[in-house]
Each structure stands twice: as C-alpha cells, then as structure tokens.
Protein backbone atom coordinates (compact mmCIF):
# COMPACT_ATOMS: atom_id res chain seq x y z
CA UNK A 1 52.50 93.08 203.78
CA UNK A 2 52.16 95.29 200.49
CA UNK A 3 53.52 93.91 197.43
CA UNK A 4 54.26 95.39 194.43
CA UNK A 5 54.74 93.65 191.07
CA UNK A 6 57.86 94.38 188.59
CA UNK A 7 57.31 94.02 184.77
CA UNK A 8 60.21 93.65 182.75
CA UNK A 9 60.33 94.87 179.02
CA UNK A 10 60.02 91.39 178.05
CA UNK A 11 56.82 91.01 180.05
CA UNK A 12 55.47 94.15 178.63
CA UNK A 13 56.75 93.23 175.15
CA UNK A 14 54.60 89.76 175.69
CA UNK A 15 51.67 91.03 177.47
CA UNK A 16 50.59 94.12 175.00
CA UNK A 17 50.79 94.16 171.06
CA UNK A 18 50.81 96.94 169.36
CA UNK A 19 47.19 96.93 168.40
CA UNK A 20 46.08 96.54 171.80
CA UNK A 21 48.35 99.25 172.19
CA UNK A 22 46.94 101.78 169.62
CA UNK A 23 43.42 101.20 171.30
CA UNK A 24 44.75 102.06 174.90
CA UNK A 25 46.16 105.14 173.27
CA UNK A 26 42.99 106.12 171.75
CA UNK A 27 40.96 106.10 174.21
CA UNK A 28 43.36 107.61 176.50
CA UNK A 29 43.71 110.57 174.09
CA UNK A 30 39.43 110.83 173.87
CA UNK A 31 39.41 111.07 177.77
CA UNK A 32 41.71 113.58 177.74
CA UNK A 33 39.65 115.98 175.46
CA UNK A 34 36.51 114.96 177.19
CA UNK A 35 37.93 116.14 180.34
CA UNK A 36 38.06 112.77 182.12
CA UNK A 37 41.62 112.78 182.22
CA UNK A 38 44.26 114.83 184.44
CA UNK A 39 47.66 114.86 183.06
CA UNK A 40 49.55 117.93 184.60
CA UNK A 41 52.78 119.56 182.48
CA UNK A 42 55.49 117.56 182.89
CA UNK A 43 58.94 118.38 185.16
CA UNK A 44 61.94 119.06 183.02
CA UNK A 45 64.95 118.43 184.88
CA UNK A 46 67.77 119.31 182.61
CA UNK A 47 71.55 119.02 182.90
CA UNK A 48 73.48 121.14 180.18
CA UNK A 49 76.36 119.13 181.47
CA UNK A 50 75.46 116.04 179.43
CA UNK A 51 72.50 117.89 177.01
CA UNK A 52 70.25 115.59 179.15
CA UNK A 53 66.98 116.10 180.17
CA UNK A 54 64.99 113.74 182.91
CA UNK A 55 60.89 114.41 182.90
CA UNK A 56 58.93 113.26 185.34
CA UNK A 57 55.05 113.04 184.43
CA UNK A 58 52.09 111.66 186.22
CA UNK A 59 48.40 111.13 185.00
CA UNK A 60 45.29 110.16 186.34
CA UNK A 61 43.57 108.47 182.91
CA UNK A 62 39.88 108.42 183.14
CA UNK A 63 39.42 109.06 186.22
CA UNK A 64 40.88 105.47 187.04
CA UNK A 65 44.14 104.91 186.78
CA UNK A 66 46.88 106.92 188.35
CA UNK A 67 50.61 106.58 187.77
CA UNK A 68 53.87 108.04 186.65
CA UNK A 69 56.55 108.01 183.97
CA UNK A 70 60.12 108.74 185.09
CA UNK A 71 62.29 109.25 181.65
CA UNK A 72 65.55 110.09 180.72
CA UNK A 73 66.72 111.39 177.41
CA UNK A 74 70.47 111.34 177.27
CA UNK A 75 71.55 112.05 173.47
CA UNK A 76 75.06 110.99 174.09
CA UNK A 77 74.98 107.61 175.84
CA UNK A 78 74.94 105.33 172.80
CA UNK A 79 78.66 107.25 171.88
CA UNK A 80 79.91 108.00 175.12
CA UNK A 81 78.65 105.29 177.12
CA UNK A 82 77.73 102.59 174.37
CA UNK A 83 73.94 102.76 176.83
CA UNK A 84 70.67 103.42 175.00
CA UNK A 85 70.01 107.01 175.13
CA UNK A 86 66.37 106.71 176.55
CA UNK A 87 65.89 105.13 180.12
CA UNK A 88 62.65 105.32 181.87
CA UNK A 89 60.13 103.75 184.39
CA UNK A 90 56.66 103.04 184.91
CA UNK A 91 54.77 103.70 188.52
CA UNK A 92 51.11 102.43 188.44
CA UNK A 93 49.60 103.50 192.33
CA UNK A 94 45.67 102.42 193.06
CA UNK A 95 43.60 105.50 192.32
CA UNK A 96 41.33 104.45 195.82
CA UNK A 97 43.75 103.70 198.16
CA UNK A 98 47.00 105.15 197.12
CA UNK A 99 48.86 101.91 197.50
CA UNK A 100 51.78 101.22 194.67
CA UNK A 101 50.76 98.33 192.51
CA UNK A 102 53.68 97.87 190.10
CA UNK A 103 56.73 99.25 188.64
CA UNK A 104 57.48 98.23 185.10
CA UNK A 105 60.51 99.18 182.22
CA UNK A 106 59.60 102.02 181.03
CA UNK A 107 61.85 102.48 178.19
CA UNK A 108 60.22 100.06 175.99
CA UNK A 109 56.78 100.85 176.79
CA UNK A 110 57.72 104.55 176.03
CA UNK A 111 58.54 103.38 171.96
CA UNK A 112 55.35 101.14 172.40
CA UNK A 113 52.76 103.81 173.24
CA UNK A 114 54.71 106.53 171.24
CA UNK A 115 54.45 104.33 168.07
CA UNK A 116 50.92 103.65 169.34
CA UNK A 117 50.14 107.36 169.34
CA UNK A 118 51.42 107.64 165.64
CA UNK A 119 48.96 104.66 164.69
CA UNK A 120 46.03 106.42 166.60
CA UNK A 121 46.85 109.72 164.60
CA UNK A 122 47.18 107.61 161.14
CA UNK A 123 44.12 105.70 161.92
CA UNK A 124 42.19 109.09 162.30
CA UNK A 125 43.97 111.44 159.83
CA UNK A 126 45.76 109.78 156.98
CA UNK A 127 44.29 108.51 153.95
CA UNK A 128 42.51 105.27 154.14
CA UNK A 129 44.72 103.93 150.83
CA UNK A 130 48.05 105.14 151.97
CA UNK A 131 50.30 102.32 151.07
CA UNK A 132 53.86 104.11 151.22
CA UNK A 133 55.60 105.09 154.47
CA UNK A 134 58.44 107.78 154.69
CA UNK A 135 60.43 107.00 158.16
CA UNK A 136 62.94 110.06 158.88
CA UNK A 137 65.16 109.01 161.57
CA UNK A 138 66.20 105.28 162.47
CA UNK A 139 66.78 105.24 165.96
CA UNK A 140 65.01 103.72 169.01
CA UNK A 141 61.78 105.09 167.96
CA UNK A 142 61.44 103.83 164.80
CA UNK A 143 60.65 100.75 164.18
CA UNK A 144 57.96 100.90 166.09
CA UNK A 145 56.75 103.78 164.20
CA UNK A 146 56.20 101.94 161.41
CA UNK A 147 54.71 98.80 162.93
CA UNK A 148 51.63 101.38 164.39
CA UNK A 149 51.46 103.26 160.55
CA UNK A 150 51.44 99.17 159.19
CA UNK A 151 48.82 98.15 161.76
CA UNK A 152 46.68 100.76 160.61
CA UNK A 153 47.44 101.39 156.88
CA UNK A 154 47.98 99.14 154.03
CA UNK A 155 51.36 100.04 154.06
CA UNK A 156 53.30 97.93 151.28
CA UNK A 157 56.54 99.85 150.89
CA UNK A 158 58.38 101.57 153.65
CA UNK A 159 61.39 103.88 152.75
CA UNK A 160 64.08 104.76 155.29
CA UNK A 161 65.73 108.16 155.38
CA UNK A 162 68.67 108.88 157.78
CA UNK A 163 72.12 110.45 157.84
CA UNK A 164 73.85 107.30 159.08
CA UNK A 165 73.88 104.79 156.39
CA UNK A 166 74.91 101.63 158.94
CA UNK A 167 71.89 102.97 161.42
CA UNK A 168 69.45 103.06 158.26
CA UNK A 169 70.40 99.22 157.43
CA UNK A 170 70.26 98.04 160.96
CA UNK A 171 66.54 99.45 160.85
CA UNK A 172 66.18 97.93 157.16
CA UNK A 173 66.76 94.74 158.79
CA UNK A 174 64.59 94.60 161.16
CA UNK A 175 61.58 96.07 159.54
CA UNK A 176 62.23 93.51 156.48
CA UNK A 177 61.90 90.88 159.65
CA UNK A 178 58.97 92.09 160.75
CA UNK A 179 56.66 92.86 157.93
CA UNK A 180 57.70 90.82 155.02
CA UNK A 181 54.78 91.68 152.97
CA UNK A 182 56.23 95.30 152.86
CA UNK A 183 59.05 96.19 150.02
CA UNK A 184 62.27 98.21 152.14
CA UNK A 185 63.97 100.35 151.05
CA UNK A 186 66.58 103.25 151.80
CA UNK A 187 66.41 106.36 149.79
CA UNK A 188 69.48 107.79 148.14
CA UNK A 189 67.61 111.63 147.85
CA UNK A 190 64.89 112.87 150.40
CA UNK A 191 63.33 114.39 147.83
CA UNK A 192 62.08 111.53 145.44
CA UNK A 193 61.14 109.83 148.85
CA UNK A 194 58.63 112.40 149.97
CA UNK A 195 57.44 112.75 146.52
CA UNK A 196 56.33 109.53 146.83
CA UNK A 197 55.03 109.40 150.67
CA UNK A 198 51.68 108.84 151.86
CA UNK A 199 52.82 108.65 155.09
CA UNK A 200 55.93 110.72 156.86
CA UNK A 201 57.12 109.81 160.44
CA UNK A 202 59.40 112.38 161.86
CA UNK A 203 61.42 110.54 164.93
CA UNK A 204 64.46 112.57 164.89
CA UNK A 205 66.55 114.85 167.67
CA UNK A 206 66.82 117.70 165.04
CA UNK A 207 66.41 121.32 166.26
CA UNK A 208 66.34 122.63 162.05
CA UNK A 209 63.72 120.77 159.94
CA UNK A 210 64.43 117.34 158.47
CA UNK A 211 62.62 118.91 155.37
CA UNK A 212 61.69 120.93 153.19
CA UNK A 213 57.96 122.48 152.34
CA UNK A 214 57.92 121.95 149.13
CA UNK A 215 59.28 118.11 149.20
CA UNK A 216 55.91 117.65 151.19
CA UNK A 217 53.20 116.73 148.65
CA UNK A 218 49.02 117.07 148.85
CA UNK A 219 47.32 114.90 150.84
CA UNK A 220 50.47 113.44 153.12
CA UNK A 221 49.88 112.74 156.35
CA UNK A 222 52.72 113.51 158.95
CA UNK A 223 53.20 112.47 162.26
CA UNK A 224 55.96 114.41 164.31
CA UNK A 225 57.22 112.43 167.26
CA UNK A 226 61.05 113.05 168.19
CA UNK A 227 60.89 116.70 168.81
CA UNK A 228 59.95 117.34 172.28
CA UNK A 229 61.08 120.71 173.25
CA UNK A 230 60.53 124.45 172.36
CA UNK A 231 63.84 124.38 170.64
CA UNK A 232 63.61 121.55 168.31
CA UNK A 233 61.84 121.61 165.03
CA UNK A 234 61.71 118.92 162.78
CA UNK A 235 58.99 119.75 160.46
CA UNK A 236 59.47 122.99 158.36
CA UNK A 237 57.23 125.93 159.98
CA UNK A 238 55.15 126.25 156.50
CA UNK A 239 54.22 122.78 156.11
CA UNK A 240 52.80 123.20 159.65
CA UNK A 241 51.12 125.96 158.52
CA UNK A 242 49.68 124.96 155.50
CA UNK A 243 48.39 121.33 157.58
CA UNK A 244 45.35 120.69 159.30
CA UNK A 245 47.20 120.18 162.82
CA UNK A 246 46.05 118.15 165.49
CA UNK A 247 47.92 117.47 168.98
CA UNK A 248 47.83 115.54 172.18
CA UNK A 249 47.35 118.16 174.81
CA UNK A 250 46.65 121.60 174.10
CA UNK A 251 48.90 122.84 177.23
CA UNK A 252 51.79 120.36 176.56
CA UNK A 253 51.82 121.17 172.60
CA UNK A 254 52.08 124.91 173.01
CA UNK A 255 54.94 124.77 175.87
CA UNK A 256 56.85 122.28 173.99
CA UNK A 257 56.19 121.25 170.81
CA UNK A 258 59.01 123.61 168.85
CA UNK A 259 57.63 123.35 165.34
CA UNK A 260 54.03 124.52 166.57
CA UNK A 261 55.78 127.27 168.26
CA UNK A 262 57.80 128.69 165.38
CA UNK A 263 55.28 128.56 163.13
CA UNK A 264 52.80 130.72 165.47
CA UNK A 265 55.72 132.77 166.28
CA UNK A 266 56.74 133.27 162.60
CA UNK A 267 52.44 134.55 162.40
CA UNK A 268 52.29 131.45 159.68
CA UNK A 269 50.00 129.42 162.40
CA UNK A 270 46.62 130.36 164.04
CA UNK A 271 46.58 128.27 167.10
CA UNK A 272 42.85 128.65 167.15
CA UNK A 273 43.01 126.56 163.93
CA UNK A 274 45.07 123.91 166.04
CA UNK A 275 42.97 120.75 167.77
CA UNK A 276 43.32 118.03 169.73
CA UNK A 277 43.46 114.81 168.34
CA UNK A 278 40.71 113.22 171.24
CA UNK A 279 38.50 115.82 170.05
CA UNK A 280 38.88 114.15 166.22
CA UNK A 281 38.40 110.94 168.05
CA UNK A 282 35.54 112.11 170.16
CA UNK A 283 33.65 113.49 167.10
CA UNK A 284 33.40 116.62 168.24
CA UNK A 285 35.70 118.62 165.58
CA UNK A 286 36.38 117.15 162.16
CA UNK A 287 39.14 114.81 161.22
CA UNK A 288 40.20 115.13 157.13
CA UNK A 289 38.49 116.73 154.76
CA UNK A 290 39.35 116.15 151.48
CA UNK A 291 42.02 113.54 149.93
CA UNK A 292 44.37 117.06 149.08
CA UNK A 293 44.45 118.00 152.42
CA UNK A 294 47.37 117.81 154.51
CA UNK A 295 47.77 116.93 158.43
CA UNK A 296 50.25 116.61 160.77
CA UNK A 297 50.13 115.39 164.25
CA UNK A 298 52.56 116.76 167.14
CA UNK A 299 53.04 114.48 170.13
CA UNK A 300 55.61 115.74 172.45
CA UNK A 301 54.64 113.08 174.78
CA UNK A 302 51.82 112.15 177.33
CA UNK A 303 51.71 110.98 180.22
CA UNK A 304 48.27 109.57 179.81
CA UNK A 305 49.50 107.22 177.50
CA UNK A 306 52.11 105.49 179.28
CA UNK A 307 49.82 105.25 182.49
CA UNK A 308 46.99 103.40 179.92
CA UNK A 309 49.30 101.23 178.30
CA UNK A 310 50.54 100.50 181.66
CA UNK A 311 47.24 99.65 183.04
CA UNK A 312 46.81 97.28 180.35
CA UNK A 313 50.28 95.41 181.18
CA UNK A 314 49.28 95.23 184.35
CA UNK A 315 45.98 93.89 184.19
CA UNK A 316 47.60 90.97 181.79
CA UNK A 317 50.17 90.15 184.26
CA UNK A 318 47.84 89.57 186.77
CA UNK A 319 45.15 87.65 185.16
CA UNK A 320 48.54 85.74 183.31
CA UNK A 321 50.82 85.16 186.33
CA UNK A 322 53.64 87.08 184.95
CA UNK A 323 56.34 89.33 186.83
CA UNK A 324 57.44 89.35 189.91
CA UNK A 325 56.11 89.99 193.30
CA UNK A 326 57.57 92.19 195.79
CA UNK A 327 57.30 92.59 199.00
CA UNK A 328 57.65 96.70 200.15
C-alpha cells in the first residue's frame, strides 16, 4: 500500500532554517536560468467576490524533483474571518514513478522560501556592508524578510514602516525576539527611513507605490516581494527604471510583476536591460557594479522554490522520523 507522509508547519519550521533555506533557493533559481528547471506560468483562479485569488503552480526543479504549490491569497480573512489571509499546500510526487510522496503546510513554507528568495537576492546584489534594513509592510511576510536580509547582511538596525501602528509593534516584537543584536525601531516619516536604508523590503498588497523615487538613495538595494499581479505596484516606476533589475523568471516577471510592467509601459524600462537573478548566480551576466548603483529584485513567486524547499523538508523528515505516514 502507498503511503504518503504529512508535514506540518511545525515540522517544516524544525526541519529547515532559514539558511538552509536561502541555499535551496539559490540553487533552485541557477537551475532555472540554466535551463534545468521547468516551472510553467502559474493558474490564477480569481474570485472578485472576495478579491481572492487561488494559484496553482507546479515545477519540476532540476530535473529531479516534481511537485506543486496550491495557494490562496484572501486579503480579507484576517477582518472578516479573523483567518490568516494566505493558505496554501505543498505536493511533492516522485519524478520516476509518479507516485505522491508527501503533502506538507504550505503556508509557512511559502514566507520561508519567499524570505529565502529575498536573502538569495541580498546575498548577490546588495552591498556587502549594508547594516540598516528598511521593512515596508508588517504582515505575514515580514518577519521573515528580515531574518533572510540578517542571515546574509550585517544587518544591525532594522526600521519598520507600516500604516497600522499596533501591526508595526506586533512585528517590533518579534524581530527584537529574534535578533537581539539588531537595534528596532519604527519610523515616524518614510522619508528619514529610506534616507538611511541600505536595504528596502517591499512586502505590501499596495497597487500605488509605497514610495517615492527620490526617498530612494544611491547604492540601496531593494527587494520587491508582496506585489504579485499586473495591477499592483509597490515600487515607484522610476526607481525601477533607474535600478539594475534582476527577476526570478523572465515569463512570470513580465505577466505579473506590475511595477516591471508600468515602468516598460510608461517607455522608462528596457526589458532587454532586465535579468534573471540565476543568471547573476550562474555567472553568466554581472551582479553590482559599483557601490552607487542601485538594484531591485522582483519575485512574484516561483514555483521552483517551494518544490526545493520542499524537497529539503522532506528529505529531513525521512532521514529524522518526523511526520506522519499515510496510507492512500
């Protein structure tokens, strides 16, 4: 009889640290460019009912290992419904035979390897002596935003910027839990925070930009991660075009990524000036150039990486005994 093993978040949250997590996503991303990788465009099932949209996304990383992400991104649960306003799985299927091998929360592993695609992007692109990190946005992705930028950077203050003030302190808490080497703070001006940034992290639901060009100062390094349709825009169209950009997918970025598209649209944005981010990490284009320069990453989400972080959960489990066994 088949069995197939379940991974809880708490498994997952046990099993792979964000490090190992960052690596997974690396690699994943340097397949990708190198054309080991197979990650169709994800299905967009949306429901203007609730301003909800389900994706369903399947990759076959490296050749190796094949699964699927199921997520759901409903922006009113946590009001309406008092439920977190992602909810996804994990599908991990043997790339030989076929046969399903587990089925794991996907919702945390989704802020894991999103974070972790943020610390691949800073490990490549931002300035080796960035020490101050500019979060905008303090919801589900955050935190973990900042513990891939900390992993990676010498990150010794971390300021918060968000229109909720109680959401902003609830994340102060928890990152002053976390990393209690790092000084946290929340700004009272978005401004003087940018002004100060090495580091930006966009993880917002924003369809206008979160700011403005000129708070954006030489040699920042951004990394936009909560816009993840052709209608939302979090980073202003001529900071994009005045970056050195670099995204996960080529395909994915220019059907989805809404900043990427407003800028090209706007004629401020060559996209043959655009690159992929496994082709920095491959070697094969250049990553930054000079300490002035700035760059910005777009993710708009990968299946690739949930399928390698996956992979990686499941291996642990097995060699550790965790999760449970079920019988199909």
């Amino acid at each position: 009889m088949a069995t197939i093993k379940i991974l809880t978040a708490a498994d997952i949250r046990d099993l792979v640290g964000m490090p190992t997590a960052i690596d997974a996503v690396h690699a994943a991303y340097a397949s990708i460019a190198h054309g080991t990788t197979t990650v169709p465009l994800r299905i967009d099932l949306a429901q203007a009912a609730h301003q909800s949209h389900t994706f369903f996304m399947p990759a076959l990383v490296n050749n190796q290992s094949l699964g699927m992400k199921i997520v759901s991104v409903y922006p009113h649960n946590r009001d309406q419904h008092q439920l977190p306003t992602i909810h996804a799985i994990v599908m991990l299927i043997d790339a030989v035979t076929g046969r399903p091998l587990a089925m794991m929360d996907g919702t945390y592993l989704t802020v894991l390897r999103t974070g972790a695609s943020a610390g691949v992007a800073t490990r490549i692109l931002a300035r080796p002596d960035s020490s101050h990190l500019v979060i905008i946005g303090a919801g589900a992705q955050a935190w973990a935003q900042v513990a891939a930028v900390c992993a990676v950077r010498p990150i010794t203050h971390v300021t918060i910027v968000n229109r909720s003030r109680a959401r902003a302190e609830q994340l102060m808490y928890t990152l002053q839990t976390n990393h209690p080497h790092c000084t946290v703070t929340i700004a009272d001006d978005r401004a003087t925070a940018l002004a100060q940034a090495d580091v930006v992290c966009l993880a917002t639901s924003a369809s206008t930009p979160v700011f403005a060009d000129h708070e954006i100062r030489a040699g920042t390094h951004i990394n936009g991660i909560g816009s993840y349709t052709h209608t939302m825009v979090e980073a202003d169209p001529h900071t994009v075009a005045r970056a050195y950009v670099a995204v996960d997918q080529f395909a994915a970025a220019w059907s989805e990524a809404g900043e990427l598209i407003a800028a090209r649209d706007q004629g401020l944005l060559d996209p043959a000036h655009v690159v992929q981010i496994g082709d920095i990490a491959n070697g094969t284009v250049p990553g930054r150039q000079n300490t002035a320069q700035i760059t910005f990453f777009k993710s708009v989400g990968n299946a690739a990486q949930d399928v390698a972080v996956a992979s990686i959960a499941y291996t642990a489990a097995t060699q550790h005994q965790r999760g449970q066994d079920v019988e199909l």
